[in-house]
C-alpha atoms as a PDB file:
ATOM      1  CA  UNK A   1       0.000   0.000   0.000  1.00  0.00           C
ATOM      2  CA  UNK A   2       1.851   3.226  -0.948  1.00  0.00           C
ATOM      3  CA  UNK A   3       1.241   6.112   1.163  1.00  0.00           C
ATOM      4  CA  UNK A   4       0.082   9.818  -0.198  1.00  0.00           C
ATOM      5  CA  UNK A   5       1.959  12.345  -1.000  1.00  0.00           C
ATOM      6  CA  UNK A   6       1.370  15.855  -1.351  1.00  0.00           C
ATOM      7  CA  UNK A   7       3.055  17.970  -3.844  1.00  0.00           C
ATOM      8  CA  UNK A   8       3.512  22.019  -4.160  1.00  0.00           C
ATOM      9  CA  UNK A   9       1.746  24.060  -6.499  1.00  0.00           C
ATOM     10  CA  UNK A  10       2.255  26.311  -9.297  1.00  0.00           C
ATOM     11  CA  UNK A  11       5.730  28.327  -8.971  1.00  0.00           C
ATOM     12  CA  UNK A  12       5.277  30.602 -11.407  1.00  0.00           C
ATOM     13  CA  UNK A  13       2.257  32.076 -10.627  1.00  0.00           C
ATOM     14  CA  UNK A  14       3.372  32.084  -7.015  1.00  0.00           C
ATOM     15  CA  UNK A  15       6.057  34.012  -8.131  1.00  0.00           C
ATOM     16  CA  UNK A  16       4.376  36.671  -9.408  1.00  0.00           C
ATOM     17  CA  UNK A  17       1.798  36.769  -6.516  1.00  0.00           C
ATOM     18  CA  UNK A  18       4.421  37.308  -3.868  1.00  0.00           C
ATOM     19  CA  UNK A  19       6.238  40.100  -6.086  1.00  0.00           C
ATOM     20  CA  UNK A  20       9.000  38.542  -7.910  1.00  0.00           C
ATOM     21  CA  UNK A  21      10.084  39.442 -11.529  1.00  0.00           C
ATOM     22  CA  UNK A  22       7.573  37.726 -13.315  1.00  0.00           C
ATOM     23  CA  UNK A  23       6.667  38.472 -17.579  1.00  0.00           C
ATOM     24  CA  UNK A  24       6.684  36.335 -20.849  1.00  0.00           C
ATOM     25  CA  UNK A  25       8.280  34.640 -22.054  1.00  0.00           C
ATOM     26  CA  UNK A  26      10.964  33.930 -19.129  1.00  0.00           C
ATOM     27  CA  UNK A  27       8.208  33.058 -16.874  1.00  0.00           C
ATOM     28  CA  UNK A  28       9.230  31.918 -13.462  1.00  0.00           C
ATOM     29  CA  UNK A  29      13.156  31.445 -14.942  1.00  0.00           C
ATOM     30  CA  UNK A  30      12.947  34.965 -14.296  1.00  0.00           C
ATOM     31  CA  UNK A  31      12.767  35.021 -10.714  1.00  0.00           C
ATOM     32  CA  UNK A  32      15.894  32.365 -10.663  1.00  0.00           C
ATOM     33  CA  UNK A  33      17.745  34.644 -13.185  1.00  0.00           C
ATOM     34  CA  UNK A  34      17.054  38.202 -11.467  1.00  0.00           C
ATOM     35  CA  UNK A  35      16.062  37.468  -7.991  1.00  0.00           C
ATOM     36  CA  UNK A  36      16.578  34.019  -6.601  1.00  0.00           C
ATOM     37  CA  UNK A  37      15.718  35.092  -3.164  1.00  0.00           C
ATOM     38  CA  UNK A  38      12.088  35.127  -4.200  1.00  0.00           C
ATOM     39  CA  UNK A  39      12.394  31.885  -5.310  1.00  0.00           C
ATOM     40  CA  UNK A  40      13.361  30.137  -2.306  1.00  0.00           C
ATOM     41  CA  UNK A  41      10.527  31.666  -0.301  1.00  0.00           C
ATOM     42  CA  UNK A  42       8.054  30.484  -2.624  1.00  0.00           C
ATOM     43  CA  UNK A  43       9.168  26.806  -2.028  1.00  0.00           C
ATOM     44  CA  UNK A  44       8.927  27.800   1.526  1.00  0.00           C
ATOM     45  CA  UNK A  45       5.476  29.209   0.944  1.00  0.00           C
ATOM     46  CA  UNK A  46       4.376  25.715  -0.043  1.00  0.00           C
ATOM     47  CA  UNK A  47       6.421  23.920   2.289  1.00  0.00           C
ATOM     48  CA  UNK A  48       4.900  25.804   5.174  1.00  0.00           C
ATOM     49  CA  UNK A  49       1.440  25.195   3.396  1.00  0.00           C
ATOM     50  CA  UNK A  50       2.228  21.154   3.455  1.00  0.00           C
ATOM     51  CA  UNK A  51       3.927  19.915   0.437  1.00  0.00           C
ATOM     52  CA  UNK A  52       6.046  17.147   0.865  1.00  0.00           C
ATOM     53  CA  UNK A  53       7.488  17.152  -2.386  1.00  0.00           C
ATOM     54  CA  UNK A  54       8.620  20.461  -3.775  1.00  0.00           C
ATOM     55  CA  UNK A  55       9.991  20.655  -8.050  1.00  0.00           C
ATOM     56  CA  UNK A  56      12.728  22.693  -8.653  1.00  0.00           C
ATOM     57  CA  UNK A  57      12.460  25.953 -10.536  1.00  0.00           C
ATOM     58  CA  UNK A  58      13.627  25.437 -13.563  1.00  0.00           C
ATOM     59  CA  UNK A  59      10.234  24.114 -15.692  1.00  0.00           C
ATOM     60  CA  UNK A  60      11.160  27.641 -18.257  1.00  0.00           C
ATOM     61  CA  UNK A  61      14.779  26.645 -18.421  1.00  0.00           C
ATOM     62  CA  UNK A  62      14.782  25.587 -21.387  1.00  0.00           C
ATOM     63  CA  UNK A  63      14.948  26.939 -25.308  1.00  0.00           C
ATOM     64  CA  UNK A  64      11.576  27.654 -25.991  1.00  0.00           C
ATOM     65  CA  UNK A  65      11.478  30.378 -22.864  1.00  0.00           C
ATOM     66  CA  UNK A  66      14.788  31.683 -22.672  1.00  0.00           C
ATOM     67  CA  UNK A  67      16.158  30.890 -26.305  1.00  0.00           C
ATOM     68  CA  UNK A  68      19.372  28.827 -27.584  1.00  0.00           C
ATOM     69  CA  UNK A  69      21.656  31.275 -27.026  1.00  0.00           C
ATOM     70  CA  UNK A  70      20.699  31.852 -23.473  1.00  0.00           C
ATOM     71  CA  UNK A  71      20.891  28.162 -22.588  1.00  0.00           C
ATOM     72  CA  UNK A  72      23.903  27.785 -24.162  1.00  0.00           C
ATOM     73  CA  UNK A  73      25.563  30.129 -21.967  1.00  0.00           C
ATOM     74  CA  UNK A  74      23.595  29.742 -18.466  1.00  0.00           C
ATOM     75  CA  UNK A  75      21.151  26.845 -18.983  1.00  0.00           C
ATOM     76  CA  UNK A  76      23.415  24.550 -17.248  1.00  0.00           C
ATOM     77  CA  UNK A  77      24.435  27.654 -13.810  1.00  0.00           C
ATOM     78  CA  UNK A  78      20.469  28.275 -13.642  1.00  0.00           C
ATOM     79  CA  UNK A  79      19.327  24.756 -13.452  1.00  0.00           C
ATOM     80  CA  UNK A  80      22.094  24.329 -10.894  1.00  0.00           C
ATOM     81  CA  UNK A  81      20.757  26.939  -8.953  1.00  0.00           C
ATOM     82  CA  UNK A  82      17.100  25.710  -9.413  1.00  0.00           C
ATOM     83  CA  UNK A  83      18.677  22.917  -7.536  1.00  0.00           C
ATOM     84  CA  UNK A  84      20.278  24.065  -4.678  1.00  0.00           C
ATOM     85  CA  UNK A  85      17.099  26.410  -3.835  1.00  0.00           C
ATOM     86  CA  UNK A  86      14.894  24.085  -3.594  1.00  0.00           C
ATOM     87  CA  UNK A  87      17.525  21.904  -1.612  1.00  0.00           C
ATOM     88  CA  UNK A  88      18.056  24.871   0.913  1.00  0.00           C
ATOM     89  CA  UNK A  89      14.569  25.386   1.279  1.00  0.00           C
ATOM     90  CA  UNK A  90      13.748  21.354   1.857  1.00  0.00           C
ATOM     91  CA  UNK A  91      16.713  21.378   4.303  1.00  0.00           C
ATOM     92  CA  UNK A  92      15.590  23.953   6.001  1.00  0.00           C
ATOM     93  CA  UNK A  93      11.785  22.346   6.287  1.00  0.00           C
ATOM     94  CA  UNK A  94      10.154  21.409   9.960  1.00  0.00           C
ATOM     95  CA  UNK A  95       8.682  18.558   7.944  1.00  0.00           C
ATOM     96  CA  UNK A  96      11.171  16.852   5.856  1.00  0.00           C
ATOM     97  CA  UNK A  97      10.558  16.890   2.300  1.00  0.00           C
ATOM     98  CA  UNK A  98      12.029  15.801  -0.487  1.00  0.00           C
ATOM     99  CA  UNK A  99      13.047  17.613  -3.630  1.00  0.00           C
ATOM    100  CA  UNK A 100      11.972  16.686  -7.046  1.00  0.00           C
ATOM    101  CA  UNK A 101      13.752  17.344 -10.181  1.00  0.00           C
ATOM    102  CA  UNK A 102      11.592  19.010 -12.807  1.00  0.00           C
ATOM    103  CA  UNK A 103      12.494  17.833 -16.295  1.00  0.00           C
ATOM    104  CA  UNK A 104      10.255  20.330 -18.818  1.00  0.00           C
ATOM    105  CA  UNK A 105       9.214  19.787 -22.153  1.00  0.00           C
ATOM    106  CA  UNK A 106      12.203  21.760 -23.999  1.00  0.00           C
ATOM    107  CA  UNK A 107      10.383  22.858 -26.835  1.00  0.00           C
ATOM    108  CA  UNK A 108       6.660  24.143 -25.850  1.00  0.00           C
ATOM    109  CA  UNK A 109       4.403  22.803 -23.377  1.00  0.00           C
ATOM    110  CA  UNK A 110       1.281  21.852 -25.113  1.00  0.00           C
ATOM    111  CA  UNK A 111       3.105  21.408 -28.638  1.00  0.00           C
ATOM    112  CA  UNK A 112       4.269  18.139 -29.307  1.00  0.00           C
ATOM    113  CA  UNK A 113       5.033  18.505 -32.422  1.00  0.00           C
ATOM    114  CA  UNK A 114       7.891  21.008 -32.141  1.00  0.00           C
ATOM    115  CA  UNK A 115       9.571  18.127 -29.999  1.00  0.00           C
ATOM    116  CA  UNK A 116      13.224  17.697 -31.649  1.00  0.00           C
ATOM    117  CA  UNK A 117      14.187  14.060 -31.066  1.00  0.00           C
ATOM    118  CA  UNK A 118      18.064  15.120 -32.409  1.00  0.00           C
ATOM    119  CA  UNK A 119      18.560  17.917 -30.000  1.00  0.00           C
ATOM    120  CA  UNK A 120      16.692  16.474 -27.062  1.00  0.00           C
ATOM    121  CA  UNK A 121      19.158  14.273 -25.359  1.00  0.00           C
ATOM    122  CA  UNK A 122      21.625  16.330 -24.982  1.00  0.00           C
ATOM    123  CA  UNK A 123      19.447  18.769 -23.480  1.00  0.00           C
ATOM    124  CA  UNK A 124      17.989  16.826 -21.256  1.00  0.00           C
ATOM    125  CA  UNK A 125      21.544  15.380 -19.852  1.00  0.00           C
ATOM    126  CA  UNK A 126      22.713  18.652 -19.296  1.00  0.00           C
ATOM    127  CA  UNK A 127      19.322  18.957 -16.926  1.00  0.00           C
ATOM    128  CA  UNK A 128      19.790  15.730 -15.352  1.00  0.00           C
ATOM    129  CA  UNK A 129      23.709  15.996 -14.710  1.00  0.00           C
ATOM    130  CA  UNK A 130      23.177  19.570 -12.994  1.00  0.00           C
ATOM    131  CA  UNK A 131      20.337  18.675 -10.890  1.00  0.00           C
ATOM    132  CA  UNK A 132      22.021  15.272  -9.688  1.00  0.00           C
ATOM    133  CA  UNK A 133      23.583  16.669  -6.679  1.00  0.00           C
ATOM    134  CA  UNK A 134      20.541  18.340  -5.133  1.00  0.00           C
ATOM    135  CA  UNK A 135      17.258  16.056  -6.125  1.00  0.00           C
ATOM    136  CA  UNK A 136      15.755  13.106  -4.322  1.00  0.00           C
ATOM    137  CA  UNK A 137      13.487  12.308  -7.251  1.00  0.00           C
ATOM    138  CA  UNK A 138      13.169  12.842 -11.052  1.00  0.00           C
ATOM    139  CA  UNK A 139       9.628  14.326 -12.547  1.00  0.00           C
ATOM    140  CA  UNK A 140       9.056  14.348 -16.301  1.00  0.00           C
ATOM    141  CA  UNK A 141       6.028  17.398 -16.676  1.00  0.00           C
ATOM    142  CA  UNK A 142       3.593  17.906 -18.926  1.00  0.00           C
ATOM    143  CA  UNK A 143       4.527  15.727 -21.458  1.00  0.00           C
ATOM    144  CA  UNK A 144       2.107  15.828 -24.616  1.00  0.00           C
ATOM    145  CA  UNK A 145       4.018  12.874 -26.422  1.00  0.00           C
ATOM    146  CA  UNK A 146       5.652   9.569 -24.871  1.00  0.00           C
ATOM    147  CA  UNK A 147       8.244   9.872 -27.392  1.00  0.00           C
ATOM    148  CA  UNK A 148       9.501  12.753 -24.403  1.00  0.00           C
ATOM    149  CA  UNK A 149       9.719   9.951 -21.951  1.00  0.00           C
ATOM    150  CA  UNK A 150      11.687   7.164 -23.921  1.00  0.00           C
ATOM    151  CA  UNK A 151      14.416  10.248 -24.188  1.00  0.00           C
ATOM    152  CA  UNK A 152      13.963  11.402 -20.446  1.00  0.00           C
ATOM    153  CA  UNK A 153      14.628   8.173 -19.097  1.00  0.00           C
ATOM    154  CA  UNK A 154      17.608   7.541 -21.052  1.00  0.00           C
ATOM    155  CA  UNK A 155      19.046  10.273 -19.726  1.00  0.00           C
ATOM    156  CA  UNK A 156      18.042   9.698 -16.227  1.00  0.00           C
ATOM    157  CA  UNK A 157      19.703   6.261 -16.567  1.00  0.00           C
ATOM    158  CA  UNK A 158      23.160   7.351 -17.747  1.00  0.00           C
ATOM    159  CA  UNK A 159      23.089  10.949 -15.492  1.00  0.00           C
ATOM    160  CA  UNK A 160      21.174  10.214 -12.815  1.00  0.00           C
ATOM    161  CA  UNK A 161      22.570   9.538  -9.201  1.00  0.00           C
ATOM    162  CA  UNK A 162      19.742   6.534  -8.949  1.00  0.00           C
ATOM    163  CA  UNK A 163      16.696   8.509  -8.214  1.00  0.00           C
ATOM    164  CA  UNK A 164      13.090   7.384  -9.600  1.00  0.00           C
ATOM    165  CA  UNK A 165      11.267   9.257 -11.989  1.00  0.00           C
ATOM    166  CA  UNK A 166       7.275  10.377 -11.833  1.00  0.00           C
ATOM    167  CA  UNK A 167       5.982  11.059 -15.505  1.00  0.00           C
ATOM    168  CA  UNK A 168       3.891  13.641 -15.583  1.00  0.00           C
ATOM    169  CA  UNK A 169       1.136  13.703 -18.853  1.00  0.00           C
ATOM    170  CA  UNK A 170      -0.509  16.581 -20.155  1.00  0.00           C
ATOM    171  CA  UNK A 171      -4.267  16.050 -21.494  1.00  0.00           C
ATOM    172  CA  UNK A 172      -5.733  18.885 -23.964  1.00  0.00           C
ATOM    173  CA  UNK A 173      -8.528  20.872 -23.049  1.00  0.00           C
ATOM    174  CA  UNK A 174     -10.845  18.353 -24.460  1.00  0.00           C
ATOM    175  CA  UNK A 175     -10.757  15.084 -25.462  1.00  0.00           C
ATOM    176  CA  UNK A 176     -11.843  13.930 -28.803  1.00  0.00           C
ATOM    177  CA  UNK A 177     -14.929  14.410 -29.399  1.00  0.00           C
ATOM    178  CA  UNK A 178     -15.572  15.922 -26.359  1.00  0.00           C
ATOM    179  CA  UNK A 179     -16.177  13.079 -24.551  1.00  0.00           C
ATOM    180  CA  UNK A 180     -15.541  13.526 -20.730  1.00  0.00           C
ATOM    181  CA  UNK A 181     -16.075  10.105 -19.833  1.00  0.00           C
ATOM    182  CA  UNK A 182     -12.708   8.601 -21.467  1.00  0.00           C
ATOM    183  CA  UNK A 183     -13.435   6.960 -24.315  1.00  0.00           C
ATOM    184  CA  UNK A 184     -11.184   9.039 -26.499  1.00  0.00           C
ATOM    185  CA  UNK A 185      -8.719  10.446 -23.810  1.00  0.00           C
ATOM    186  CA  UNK A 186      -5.543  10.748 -25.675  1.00  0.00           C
ATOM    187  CA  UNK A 187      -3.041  13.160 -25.403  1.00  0.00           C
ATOM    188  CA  UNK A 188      -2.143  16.084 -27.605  1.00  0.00           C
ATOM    189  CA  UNK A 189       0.208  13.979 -29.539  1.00  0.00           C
ATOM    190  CA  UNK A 190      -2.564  11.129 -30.033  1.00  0.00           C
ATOM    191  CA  UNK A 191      -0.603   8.881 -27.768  1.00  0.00           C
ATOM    192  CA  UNK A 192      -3.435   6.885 -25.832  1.00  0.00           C
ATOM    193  CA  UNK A 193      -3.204   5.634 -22.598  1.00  0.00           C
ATOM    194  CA  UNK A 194      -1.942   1.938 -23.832  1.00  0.00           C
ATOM    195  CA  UNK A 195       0.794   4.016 -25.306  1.00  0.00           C
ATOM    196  CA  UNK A 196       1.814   6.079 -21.956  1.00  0.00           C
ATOM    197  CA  UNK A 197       1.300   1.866 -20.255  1.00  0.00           C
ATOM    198  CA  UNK A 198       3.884   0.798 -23.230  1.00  0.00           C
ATOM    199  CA  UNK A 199       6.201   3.118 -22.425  1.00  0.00           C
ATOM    200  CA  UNK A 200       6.318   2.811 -18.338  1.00  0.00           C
ATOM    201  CA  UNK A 201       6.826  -0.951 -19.236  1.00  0.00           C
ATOM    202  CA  UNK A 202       9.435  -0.106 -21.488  1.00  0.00           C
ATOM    203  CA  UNK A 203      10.849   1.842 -18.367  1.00  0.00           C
ATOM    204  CA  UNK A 204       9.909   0.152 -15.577  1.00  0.00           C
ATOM    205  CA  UNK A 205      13.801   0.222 -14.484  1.00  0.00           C
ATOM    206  CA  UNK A 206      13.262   4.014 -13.749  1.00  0.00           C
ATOM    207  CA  UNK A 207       9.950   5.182 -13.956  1.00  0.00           C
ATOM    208  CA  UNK A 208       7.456   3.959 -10.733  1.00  0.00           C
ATOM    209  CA  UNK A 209       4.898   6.610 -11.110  1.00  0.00           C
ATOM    210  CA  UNK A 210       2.688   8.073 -13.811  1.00  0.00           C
ATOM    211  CA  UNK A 211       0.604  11.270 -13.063  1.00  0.00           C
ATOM    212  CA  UNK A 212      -1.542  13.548 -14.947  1.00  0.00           C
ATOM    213  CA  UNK A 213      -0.289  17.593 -14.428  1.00  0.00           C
ATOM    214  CA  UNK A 214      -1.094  20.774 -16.289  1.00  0.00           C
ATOM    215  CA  UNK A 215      -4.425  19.808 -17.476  1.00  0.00           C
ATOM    216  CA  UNK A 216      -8.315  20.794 -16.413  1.00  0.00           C
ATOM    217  CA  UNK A 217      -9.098  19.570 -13.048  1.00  0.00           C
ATOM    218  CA  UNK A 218     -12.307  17.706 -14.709  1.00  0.00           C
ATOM    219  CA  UNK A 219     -10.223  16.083 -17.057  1.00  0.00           C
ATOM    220  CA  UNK A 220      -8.173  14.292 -15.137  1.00  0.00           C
ATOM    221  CA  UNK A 221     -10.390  12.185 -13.400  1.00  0.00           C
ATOM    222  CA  UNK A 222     -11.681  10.242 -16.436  1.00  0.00           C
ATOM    223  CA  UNK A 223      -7.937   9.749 -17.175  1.00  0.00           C
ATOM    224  CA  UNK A 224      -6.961   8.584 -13.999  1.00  0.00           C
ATOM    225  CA  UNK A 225      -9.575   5.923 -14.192  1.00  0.00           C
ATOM    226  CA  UNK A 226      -8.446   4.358 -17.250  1.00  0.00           C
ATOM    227  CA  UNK A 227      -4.569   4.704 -16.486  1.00  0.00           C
ATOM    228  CA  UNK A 228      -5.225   3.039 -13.128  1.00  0.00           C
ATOM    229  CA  UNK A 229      -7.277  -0.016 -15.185  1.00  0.00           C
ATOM    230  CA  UNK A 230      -4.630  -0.395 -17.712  1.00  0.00           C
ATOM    231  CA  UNK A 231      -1.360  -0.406 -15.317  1.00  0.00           C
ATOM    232  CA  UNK A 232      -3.453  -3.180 -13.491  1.00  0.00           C
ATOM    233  CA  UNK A 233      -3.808  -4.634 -16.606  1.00  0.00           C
ATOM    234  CA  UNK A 234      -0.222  -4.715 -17.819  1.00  0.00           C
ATOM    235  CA  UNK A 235       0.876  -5.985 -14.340  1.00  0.00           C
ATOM    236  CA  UNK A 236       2.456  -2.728 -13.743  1.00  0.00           C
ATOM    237  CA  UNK A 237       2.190  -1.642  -9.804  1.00  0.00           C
ATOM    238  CA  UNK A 238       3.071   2.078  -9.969  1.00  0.00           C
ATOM    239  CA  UNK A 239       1.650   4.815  -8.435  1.00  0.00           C
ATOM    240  CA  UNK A 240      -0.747   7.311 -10.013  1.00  0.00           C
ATOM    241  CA  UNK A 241      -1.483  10.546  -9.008  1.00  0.00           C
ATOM    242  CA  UNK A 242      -2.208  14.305 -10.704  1.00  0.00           C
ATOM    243  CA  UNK A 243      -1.716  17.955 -10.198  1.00  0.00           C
ATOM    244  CA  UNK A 244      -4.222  20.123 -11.892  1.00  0.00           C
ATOM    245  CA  UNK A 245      -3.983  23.641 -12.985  1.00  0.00           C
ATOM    246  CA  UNK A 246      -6.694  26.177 -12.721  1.00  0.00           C
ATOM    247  CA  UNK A 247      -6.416  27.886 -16.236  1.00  0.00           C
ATOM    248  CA  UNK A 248      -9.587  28.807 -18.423  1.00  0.00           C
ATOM    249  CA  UNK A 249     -11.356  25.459 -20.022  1.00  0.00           C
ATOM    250  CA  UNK A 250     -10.127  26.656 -23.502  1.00  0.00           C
ATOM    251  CA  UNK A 251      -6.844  27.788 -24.654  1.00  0.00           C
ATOM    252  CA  UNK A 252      -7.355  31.003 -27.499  1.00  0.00           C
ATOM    253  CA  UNK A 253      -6.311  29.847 -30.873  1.00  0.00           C
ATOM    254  CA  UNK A 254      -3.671  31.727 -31.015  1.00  0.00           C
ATOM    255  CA  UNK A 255      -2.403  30.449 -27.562  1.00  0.00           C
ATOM    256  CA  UNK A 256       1.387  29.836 -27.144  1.00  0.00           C
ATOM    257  CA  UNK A 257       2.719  28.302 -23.918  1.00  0.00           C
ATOM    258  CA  UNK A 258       5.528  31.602 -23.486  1.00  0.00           C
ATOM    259  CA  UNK A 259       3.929  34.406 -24.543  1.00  0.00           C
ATOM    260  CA  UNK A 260      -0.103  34.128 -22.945  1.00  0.00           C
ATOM    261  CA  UNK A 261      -0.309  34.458 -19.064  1.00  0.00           C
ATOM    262  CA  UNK A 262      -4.126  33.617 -18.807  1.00  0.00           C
ATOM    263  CA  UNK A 263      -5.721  34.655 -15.374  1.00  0.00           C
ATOM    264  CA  UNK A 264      -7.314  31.989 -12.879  1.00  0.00           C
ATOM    265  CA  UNK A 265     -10.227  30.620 -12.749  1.00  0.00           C
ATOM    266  CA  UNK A 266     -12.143  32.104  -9.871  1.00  0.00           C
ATOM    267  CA  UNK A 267     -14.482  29.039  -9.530  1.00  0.00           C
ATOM    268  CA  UNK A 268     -11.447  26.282  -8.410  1.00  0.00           C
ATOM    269  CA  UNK A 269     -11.181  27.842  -4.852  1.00  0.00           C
ATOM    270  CA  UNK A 270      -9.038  25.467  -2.290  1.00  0.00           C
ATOM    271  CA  UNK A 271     -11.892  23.780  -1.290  1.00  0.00           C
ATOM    272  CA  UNK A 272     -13.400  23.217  -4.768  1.00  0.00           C
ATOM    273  CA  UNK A 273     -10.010  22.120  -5.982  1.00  0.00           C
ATOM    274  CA  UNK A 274      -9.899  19.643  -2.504  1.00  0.00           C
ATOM    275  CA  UNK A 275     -13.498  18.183  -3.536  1.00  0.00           C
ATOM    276  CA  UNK A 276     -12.004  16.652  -6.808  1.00  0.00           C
ATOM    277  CA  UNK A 277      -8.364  16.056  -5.793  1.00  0.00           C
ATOM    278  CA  UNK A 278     -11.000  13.310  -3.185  1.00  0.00           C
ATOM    279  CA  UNK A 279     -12.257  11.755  -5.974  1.00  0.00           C
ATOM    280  CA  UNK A 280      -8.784  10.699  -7.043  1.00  0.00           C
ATOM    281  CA  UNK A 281      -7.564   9.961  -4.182  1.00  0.00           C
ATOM    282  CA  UNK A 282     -10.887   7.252  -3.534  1.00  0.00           C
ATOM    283  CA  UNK A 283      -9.972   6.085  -6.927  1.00  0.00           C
ATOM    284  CA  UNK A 284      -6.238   5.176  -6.030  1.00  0.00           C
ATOM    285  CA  UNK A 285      -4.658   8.206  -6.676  1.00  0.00           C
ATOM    286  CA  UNK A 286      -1.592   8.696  -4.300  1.00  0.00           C
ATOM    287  CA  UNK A 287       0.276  11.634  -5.675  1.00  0.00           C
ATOM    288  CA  UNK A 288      -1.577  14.834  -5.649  1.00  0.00           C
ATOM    289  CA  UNK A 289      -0.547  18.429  -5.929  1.00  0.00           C
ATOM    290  CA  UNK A 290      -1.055  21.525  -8.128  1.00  0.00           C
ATOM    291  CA  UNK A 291       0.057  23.176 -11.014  1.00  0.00           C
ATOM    292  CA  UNK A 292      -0.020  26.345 -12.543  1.00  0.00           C
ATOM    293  CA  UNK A 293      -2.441  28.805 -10.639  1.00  0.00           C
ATOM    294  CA  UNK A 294      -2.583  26.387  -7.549  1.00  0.00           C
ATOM    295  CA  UNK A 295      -1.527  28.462  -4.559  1.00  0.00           C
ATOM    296  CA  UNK A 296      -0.097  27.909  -0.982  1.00  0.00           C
ATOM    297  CA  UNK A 297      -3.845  27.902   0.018  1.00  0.00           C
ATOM    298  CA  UNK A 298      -4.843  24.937  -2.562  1.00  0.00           C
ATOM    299  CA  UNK A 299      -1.582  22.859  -1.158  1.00  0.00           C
ATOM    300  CA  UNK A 300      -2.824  23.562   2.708  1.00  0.00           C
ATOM    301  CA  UNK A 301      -6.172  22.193   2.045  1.00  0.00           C
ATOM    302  CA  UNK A 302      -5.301  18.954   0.444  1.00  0.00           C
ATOM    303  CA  UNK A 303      -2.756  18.482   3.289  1.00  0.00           C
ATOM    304  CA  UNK A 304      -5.186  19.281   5.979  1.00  0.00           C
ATOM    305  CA  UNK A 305      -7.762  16.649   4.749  1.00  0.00           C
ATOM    306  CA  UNK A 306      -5.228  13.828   4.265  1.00  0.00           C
ATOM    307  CA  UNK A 307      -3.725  14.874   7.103  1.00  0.00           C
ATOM    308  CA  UNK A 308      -4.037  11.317   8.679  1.00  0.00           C
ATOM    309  CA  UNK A 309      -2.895   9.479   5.511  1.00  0.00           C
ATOM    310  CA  UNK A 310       0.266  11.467   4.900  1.00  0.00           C
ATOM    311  CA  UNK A 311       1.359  10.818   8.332  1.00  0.00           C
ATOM    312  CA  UNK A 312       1.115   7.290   8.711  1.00  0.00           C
ATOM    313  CA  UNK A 313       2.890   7.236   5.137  1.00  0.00           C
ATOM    314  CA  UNK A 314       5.738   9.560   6.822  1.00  0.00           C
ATOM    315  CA  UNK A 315       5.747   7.068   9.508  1.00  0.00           C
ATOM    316  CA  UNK A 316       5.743   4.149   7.703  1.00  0.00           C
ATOM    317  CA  UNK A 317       8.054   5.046   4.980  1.00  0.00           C
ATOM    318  CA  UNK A 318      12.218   4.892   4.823  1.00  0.00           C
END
């Protein structure tokens, strides 16, 4: 029986709510670039609201935010420091918690097909070697393709210092067809579900959890439902989990993942948000967090009702 675990929420948002430098299409690297400080108190901010886990800061680290050039020349010093800011703030916890790795989709959340299968190990080696030292965990986020994951684990395999890795999933806005219920949940991409089961097979040596992040709270539900059915299926015990952001239900057409910041939706308050994240959870669900536009509030309500199972899995566990 694995025990829950709570993860933090969106950093980049929190960024900009507590003041830091905060525009498109930098996003939170800004904060790490310009003022760092800000970004160890958000960690804290979530930390002191209940996460267990906390994902380093460096999700817009990568070319499509910051640009070739840039990367180049700092990608490898910023992800470092990513790393050793969320290890100071962990350390410095009255809880422990451990630190998570983030490793970002380098070429456009949301846009699979930009993904550049040449370019992409390298760049995700580079991530993986600089965050070795600091991390107790490795997760993959908001992947739209599995193709992603097949390169992410080969890197966490040769650069890795032996931690797991979570893959994270993305799910569009709606499924085909608009059907809620999860007949046609697929991913951007059109990977299905059997294809994100493939691939954890393929990587069972690394991967032993598969979540669903960055996606409409009433989408992942559905999703969860028939990734929990098919990892049964394959014989694959791994745990599931998800953490939701609260964006609009609809992206503009025109929407590109660094150059929109969309407002909140007012309607996914914490205990809205905590009335869903439930639902997973009774379903099996035992990773749960939030994503962008998920504050310290959000994180404090899912920790206060699963206060008892987070506990006895901090009690329990090594």
């Amino acid at each position: 029986m694995h025990h829950l675990t709570i993860l933090d929420g969106g950093m980049g948002k929190e960024l900009r709510r507590i003041g830091a430098p905060f525009r498109q299409p930098e996003w939170s690297a800004l904060a790490l670039m310009d003022a760092p400080e800000f970004v160890f108190q958000a960690h804290t901010n979530f930390i002191e609201a209940g996460a267990q886990t906390i994902i380093t800061n460096n999700y817009a680290v990568v070319p499509y935010h910051l640009g070739d050039d840039v990367i180049a020349d700092r990608g490898a010093a910023l992800t470092c420091a990513s790393g050793e800011l969320a290890r100071q703030a962990a350390d410095a916890a009255a809880h422990p918690v451990s630190v998570a790795g983030s490793l970002p989709p380098l070429f456009g959340s949301y846009e699979p097909e930009h993904f550049d299968a040449v370019r992409a190990p390298a760049l995700y080696s580079m991530i993986v070697a600089s965050l070795a030292p600091f991390v107790d965990l490795w997760v993959a986020e908001t992947l739209s393709l599995v193709s992603e994951l097949d390169v992410i684990a080969e890197a966490v395999r040769q650069h890795g210092a032996g931690q797991r890795l979570w893959a994270a999933f993305a799910l569009p806005d709606h499924y085909s067809g608009d059907d809620k219920h999860g007949a046609h949940i697929a991913l951007r991409s059109g990977d299905t579900i059997d294809d994100i089961v493939a691939a954890v097979g393929r990587h069972r040596d690394v991967v032993d959890a598969v979540l669903f992040n960055c996606s409409l709270p009433e989408q992942i539900g559905p999703a969860l439902m028939e990734l929990t059915a098919k990892l049964a299926d394959a014989g694959l015990d791994v745990r599931t989990g998800a953490y939701a952001n609260a964006f609009p239900d609809a992206h503009a057409e025109d929407y590109a993942a660094n150059s929109v910041i969309y407002e909140r939706r007012d309607d996914l308050t914490a205990e809205a948000y905590g009335d869903i994240v439930d639902e997973w959870v009774a379903g099996g669900a035992t990773i749960i967090g939030g994503c962008c536009d998920m504050y310290p509030e959000h994180i404090a309500e899912l920790a206060r009702r699963h206060a008892s199972a987070t506990a006895e899995g901090s009690a329990t566990s090594d």
